[in-house]
N, C-alpha and C. Protein backbone atom coordinates (compact mmCIF):
# COMPACT_ATOMS: atom_id res chain seq x y z
N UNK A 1 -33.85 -156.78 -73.20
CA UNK A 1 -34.15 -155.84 -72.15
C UNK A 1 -34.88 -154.60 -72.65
N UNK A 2 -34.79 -154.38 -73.85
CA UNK A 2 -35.90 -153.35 -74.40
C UNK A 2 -37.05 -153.24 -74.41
N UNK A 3 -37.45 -154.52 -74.71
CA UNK A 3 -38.49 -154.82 -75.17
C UNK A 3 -39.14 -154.63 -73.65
N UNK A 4 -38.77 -154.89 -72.05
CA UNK A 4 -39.00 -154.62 -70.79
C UNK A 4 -39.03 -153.25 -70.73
N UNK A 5 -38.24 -152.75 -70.83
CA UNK A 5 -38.53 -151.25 -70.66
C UNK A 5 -39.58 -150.40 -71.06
N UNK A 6 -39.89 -150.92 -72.63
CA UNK A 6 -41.10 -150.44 -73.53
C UNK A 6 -42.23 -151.44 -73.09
N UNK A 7 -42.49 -152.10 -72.37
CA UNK A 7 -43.85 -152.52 -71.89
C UNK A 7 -43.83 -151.62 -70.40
N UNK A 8 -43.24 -151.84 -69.76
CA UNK A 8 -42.91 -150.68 -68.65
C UNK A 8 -43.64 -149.58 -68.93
N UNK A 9 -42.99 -149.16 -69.70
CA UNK A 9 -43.60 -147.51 -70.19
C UNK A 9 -44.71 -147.11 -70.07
N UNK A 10 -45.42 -148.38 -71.49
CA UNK A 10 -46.87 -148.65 -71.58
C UNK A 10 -47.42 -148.51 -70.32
N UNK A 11 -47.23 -149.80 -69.49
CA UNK A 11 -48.08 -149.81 -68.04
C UNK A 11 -48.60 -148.13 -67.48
N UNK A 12 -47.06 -147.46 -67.09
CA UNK A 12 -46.95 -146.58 -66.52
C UNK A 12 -47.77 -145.17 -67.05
N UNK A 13 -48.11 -145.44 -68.52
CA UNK A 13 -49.21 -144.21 -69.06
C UNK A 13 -50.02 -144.55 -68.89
N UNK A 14 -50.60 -146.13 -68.79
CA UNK A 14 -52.07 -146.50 -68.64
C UNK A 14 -52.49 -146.00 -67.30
N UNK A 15 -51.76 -146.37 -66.22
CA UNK A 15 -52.03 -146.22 -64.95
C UNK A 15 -52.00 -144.61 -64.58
N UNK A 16 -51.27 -144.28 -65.36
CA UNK A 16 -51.39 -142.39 -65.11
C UNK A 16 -52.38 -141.66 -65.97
N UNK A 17 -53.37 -142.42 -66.78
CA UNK A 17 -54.23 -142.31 -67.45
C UNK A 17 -55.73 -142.69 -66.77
N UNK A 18 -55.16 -143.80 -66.33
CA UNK A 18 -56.20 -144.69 -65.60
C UNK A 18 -56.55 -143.64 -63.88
N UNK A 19 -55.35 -143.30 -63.32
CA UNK A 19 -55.35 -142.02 -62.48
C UNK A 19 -55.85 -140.86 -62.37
N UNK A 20 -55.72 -140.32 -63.57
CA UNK A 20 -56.07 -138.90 -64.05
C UNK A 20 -57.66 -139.02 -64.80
N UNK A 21 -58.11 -139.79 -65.16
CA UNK A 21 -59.20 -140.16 -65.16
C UNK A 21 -60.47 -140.44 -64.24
N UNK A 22 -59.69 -141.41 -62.68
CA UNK A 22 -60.64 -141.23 -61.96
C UNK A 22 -59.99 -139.89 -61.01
N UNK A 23 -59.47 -139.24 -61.10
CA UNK A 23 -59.52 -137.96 -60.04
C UNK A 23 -60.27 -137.04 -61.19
N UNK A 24 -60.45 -136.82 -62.30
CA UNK A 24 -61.34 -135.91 -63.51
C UNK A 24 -63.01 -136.71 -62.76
N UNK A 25 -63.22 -137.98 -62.81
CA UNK A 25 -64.04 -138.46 -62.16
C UNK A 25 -65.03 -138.14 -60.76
N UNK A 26 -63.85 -137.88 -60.01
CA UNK A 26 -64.24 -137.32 -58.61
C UNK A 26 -64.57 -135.78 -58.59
N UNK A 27 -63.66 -135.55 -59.07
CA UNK A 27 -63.88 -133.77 -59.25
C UNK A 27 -65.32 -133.74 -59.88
N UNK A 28 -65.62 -133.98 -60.96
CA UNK A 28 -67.09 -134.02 -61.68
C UNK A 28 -68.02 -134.20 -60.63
N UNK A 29 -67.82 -135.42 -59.80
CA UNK A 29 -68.91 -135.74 -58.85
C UNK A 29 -68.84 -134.61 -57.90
N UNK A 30 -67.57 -134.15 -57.79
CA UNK A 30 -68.16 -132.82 -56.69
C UNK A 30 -68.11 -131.81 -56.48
N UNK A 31 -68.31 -131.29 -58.18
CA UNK A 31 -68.79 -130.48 -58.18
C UNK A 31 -69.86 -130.10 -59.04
N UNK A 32 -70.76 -131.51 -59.37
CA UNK A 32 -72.15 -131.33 -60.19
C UNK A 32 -73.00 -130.62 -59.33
N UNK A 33 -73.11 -131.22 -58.32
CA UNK A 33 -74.22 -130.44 -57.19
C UNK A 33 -74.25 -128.76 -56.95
N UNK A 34 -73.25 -128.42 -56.96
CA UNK A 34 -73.48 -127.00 -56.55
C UNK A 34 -73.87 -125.83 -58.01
N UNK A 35 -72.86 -126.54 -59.11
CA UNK A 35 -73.14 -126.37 -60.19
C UNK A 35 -75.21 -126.24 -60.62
N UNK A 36 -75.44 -127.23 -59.97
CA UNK A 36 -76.86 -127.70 -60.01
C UNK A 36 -77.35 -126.68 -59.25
N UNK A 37 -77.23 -126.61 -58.49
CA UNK A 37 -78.37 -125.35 -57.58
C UNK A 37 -78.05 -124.50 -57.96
N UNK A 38 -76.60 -123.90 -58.56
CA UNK A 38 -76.27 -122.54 -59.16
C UNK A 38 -77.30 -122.11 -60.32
N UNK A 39 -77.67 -123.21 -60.91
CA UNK A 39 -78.50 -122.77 -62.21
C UNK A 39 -79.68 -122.88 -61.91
N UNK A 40 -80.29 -124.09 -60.70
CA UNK A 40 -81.53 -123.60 -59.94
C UNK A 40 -81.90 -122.13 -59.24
N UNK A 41 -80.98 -121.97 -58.79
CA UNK A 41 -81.27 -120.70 -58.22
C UNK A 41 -81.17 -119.23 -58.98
N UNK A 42 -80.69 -119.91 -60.15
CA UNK A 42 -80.14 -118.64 -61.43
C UNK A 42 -81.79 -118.23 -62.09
N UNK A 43 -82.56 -119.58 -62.14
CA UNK A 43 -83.84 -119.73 -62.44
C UNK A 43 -84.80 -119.11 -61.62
N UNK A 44 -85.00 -119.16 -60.63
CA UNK A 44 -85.43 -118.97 -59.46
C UNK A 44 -85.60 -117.19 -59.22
N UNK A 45 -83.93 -116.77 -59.49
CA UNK A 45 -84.19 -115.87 -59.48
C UNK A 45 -84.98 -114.58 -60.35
N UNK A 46 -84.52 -115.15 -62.11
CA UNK A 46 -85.30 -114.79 -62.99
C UNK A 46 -86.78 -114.56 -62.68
N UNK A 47 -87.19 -115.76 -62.18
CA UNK A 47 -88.77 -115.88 -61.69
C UNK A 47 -88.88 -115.42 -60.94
N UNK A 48 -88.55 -114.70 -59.92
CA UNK A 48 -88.90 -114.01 -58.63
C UNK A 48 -89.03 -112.54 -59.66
N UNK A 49 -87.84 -112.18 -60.29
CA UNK A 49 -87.71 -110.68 -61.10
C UNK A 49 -88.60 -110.39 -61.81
N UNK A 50 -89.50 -111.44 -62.53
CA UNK A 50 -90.58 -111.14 -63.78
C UNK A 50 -91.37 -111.12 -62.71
N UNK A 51 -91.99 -112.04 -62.05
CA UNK A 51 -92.92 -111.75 -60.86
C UNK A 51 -93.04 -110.36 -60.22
N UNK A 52 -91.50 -110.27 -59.65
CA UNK A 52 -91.75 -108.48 -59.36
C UNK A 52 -92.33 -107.31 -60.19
N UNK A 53 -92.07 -107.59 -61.53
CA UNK A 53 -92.13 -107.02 -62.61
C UNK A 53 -93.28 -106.47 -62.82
N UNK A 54 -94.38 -107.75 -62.66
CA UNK A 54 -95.54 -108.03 -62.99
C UNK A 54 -96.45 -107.26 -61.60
N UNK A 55 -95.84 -107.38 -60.50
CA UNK A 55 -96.79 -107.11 -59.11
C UNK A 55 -96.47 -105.77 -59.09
N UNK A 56 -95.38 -105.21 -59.46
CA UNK A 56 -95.13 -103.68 -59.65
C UNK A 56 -95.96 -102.70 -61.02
N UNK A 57 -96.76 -103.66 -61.72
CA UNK A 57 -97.36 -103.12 -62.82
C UNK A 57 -98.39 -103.36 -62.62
N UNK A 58 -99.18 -104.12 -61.75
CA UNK A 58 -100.71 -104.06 -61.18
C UNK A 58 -100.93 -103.28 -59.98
N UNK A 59 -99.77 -102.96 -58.94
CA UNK A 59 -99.80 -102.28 -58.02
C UNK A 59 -99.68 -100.88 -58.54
N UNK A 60 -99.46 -99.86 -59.53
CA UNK A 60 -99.28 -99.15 -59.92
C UNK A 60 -100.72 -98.79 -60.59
N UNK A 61 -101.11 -100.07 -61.63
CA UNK A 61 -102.33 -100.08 -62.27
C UNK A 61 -103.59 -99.45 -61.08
N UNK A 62 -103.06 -100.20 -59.54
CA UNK A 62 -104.13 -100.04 -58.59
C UNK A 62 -104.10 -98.84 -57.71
N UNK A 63 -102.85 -98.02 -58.19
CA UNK A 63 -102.72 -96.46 -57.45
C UNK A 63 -103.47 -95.50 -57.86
N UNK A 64 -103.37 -96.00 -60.02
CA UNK A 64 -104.01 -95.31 -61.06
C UNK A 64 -105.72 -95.16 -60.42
N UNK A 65 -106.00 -96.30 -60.43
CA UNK A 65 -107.72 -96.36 -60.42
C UNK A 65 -108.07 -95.53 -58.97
N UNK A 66 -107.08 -95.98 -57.71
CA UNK A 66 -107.60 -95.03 -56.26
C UNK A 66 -107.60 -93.59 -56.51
N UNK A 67 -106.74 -93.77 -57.66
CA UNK A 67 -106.67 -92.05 -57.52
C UNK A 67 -107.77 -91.10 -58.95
N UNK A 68 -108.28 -92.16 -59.37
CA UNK A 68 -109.47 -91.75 -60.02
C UNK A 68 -110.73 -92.05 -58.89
N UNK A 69 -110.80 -92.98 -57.99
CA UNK A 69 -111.82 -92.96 -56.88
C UNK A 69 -111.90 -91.86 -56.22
N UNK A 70 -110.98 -90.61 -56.24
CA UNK A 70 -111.01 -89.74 -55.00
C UNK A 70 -111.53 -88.70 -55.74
N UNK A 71 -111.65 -88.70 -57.39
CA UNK A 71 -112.68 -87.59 -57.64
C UNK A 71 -113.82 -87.75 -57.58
N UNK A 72 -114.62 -86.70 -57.10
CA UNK A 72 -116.17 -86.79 -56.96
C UNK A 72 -116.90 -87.12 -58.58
N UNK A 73 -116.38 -86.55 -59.64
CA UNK A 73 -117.11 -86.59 -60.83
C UNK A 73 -117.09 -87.85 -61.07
N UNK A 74 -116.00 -88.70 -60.79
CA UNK A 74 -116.13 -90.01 -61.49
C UNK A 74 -116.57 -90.87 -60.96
N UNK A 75 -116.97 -90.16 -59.00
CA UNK A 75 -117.69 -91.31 -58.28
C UNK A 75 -119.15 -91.31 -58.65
N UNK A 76 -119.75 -90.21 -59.03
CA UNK A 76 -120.98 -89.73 -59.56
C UNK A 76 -121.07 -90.50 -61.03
N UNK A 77 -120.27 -90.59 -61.69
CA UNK A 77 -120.86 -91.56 -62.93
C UNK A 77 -120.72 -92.93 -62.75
N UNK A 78 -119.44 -93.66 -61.63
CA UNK A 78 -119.94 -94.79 -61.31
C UNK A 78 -121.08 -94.83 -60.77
N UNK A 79 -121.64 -94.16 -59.77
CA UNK A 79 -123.05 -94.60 -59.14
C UNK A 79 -124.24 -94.51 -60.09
N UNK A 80 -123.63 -93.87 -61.74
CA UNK A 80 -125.02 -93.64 -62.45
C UNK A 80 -124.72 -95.12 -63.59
N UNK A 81 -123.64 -95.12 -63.30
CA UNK A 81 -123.51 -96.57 -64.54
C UNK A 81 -123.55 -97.64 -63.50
N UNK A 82 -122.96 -98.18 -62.68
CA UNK A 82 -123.47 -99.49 -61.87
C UNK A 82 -124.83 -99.60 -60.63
N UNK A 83 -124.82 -98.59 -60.18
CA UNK A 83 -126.10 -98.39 -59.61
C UNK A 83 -127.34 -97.74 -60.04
N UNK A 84 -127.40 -97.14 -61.12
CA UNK A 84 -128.44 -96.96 -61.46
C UNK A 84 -129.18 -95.57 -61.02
N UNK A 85 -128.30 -94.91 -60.02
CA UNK A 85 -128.17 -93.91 -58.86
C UNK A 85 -128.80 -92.66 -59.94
N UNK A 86 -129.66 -91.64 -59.84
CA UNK A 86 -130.08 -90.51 -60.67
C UNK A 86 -130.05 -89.20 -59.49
N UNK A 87 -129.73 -87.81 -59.93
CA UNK A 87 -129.97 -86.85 -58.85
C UNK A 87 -131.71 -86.65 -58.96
N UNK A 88 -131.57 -85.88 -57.55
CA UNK A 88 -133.04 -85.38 -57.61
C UNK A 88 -133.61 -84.47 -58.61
N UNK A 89 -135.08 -84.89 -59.01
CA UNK A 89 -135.05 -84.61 -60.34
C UNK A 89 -134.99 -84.91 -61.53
N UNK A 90 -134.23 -85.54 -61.65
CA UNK A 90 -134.06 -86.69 -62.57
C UNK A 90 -135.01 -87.68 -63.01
N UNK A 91 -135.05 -88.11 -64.24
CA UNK A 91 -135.64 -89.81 -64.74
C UNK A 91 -134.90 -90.41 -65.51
N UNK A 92 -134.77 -91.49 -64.73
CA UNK A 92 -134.21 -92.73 -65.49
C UNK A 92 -134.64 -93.25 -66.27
N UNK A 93 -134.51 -94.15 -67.03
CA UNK A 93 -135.10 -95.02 -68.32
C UNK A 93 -134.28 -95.86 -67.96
N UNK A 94 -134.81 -97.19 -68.13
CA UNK A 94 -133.70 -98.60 -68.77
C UNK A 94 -134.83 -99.13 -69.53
N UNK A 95 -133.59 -99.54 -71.21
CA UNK A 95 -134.16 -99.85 -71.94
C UNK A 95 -133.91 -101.55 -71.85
N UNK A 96 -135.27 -102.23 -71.84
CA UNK A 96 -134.89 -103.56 -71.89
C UNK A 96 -135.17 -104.54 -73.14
N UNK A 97 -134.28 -105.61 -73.44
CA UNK A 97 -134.40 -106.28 -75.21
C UNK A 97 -135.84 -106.65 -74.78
N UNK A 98 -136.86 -106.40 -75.69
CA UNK A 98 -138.06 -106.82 -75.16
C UNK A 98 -138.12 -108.68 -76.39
N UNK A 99 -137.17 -109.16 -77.13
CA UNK A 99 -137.46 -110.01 -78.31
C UNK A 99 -137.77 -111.46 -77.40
N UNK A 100 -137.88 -112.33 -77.39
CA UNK A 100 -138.44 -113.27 -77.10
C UNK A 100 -137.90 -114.80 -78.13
N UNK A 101 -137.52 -115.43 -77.59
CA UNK A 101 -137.15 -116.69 -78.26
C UNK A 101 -137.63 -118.05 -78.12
N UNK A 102 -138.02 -118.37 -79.04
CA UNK A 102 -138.76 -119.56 -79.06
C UNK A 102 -137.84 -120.77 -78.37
N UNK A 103 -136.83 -120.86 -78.15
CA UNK A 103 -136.05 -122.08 -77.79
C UNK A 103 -136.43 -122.09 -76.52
N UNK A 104 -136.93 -121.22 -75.64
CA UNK A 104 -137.61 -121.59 -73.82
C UNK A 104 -139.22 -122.01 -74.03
N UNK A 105 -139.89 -121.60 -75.04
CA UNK A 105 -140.80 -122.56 -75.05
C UNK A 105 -141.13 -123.56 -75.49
N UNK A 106 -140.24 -124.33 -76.45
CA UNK A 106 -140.22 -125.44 -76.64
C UNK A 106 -140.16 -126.77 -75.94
N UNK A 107 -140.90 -127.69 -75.95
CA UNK A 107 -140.31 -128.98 -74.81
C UNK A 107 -139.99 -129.93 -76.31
N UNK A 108 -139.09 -130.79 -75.21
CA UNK A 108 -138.52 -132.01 -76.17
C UNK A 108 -139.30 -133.12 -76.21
N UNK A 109 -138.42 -134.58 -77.25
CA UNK A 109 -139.95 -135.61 -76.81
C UNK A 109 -139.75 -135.85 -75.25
N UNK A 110 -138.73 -135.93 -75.09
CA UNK A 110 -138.31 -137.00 -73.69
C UNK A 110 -139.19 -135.81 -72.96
N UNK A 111 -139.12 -134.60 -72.61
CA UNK A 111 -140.16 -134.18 -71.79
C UNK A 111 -141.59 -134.57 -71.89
N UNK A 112 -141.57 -134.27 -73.25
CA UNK A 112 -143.22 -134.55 -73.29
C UNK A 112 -143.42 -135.84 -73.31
N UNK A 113 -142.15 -136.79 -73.14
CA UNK A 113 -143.09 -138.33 -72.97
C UNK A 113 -142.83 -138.76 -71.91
N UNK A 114 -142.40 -137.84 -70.82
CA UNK A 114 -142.33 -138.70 -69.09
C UNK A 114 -143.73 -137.88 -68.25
N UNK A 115 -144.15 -138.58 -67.64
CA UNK A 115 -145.30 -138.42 -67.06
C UNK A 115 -144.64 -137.96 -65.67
N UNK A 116 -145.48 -137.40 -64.77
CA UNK A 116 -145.29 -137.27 -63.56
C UNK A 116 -144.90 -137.74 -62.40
N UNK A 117 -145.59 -139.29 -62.55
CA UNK A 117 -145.59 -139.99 -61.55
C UNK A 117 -144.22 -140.65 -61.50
N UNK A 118 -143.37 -140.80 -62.48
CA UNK A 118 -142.44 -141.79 -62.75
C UNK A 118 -141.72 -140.79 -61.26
N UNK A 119 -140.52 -141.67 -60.82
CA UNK A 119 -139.08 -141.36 -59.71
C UNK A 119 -138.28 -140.36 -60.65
N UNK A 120 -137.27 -139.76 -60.56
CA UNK A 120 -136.73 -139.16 -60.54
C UNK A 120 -135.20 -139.44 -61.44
N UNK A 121 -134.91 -140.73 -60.48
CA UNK A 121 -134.07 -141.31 -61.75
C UNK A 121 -134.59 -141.65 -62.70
N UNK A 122 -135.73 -142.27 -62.93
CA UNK A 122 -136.67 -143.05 -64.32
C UNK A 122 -135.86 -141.68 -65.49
N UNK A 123 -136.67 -140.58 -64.55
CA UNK A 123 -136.94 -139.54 -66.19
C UNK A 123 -135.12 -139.24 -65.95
N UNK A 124 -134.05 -139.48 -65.21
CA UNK A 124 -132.96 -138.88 -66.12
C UNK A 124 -132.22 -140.12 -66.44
N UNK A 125 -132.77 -141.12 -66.16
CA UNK A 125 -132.49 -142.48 -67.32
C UNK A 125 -132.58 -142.20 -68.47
N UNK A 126 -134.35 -141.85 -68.84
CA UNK A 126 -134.65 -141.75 -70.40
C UNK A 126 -134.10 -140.11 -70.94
N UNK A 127 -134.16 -139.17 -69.98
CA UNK A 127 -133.67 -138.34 -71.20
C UNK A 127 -132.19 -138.24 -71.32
N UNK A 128 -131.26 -139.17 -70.61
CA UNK A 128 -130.30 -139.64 -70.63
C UNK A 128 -129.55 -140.39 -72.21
N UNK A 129 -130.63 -141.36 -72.23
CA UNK A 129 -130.80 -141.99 -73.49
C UNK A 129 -131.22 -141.70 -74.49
N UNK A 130 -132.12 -140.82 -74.46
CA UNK A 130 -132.74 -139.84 -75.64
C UNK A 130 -131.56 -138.62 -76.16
N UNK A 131 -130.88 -138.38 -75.37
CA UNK A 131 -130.04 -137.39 -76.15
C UNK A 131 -128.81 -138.35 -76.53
N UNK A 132 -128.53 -139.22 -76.49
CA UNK A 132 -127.82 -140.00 -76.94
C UNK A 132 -128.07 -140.71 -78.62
N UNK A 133 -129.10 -140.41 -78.82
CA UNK A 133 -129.69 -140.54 -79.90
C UNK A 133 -129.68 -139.55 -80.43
């Protein structure tokens, strides 16, 4: 009769093992989900905060510059640096690179070996193929 009692036993931890296992089971299942959006939304929010971060440091950047627009001196040297704008009286100069580069007057063979008459695709067939070479 011992030997009944001590298999007994056994059973009775497996099954309270086997128990406590699937209710650890269930619990897990319900409460992965919320767990889950908790750290989605933990994310979420980070990213909304640097975002603010960021729109509060260009919106600021853009108070800086309006409020350099409202002086007259600095609207007067924009109009002399992007427009070109001079008071009366004045002469302007613009100095222009006068150097010149040979690489726009050069033609290639494929130019110089398609004739006129050819279509349109013809010549970007061949210089198609020519720079492939």
């Amino acid at each position: 009769m011992a030997r009944r009692q001590l298999q007994f036993r056994r059973r009775r931890t497996s099954n309270r093992v086997l128990a406590l296992s699937a209710i650890l089971f269930i619990l897990a299942l319900t409460i992965a989900p919320p767990v889950k959006h908790y750290f989605t939304q933990r994310a979420q929010i980070s990213a909304l905060k640097s975002q603010l971060s960021a729109d509060n440091a260009a919106l600021q950047k853009a108070r800086q510059e309006l409020s350099l627009w409202k002086d007259p001196d600095f609207i007067k040297s924009q109009a002399r640096e992007r427009l070109h704008f001079v008071l009366p009286g004045e002469r302007q100069y613009i100095v222009i690179d006068n150097s010149t580069t040979d690489s726009n007057n050069t033609t290639t063979k494929v130019a110089s070996a398609l004739t006129d008459g050819q279509p349109w695709y013809a010549r970007l067939i061949a210089s198609i193929s020519e720079t492939g070479n």
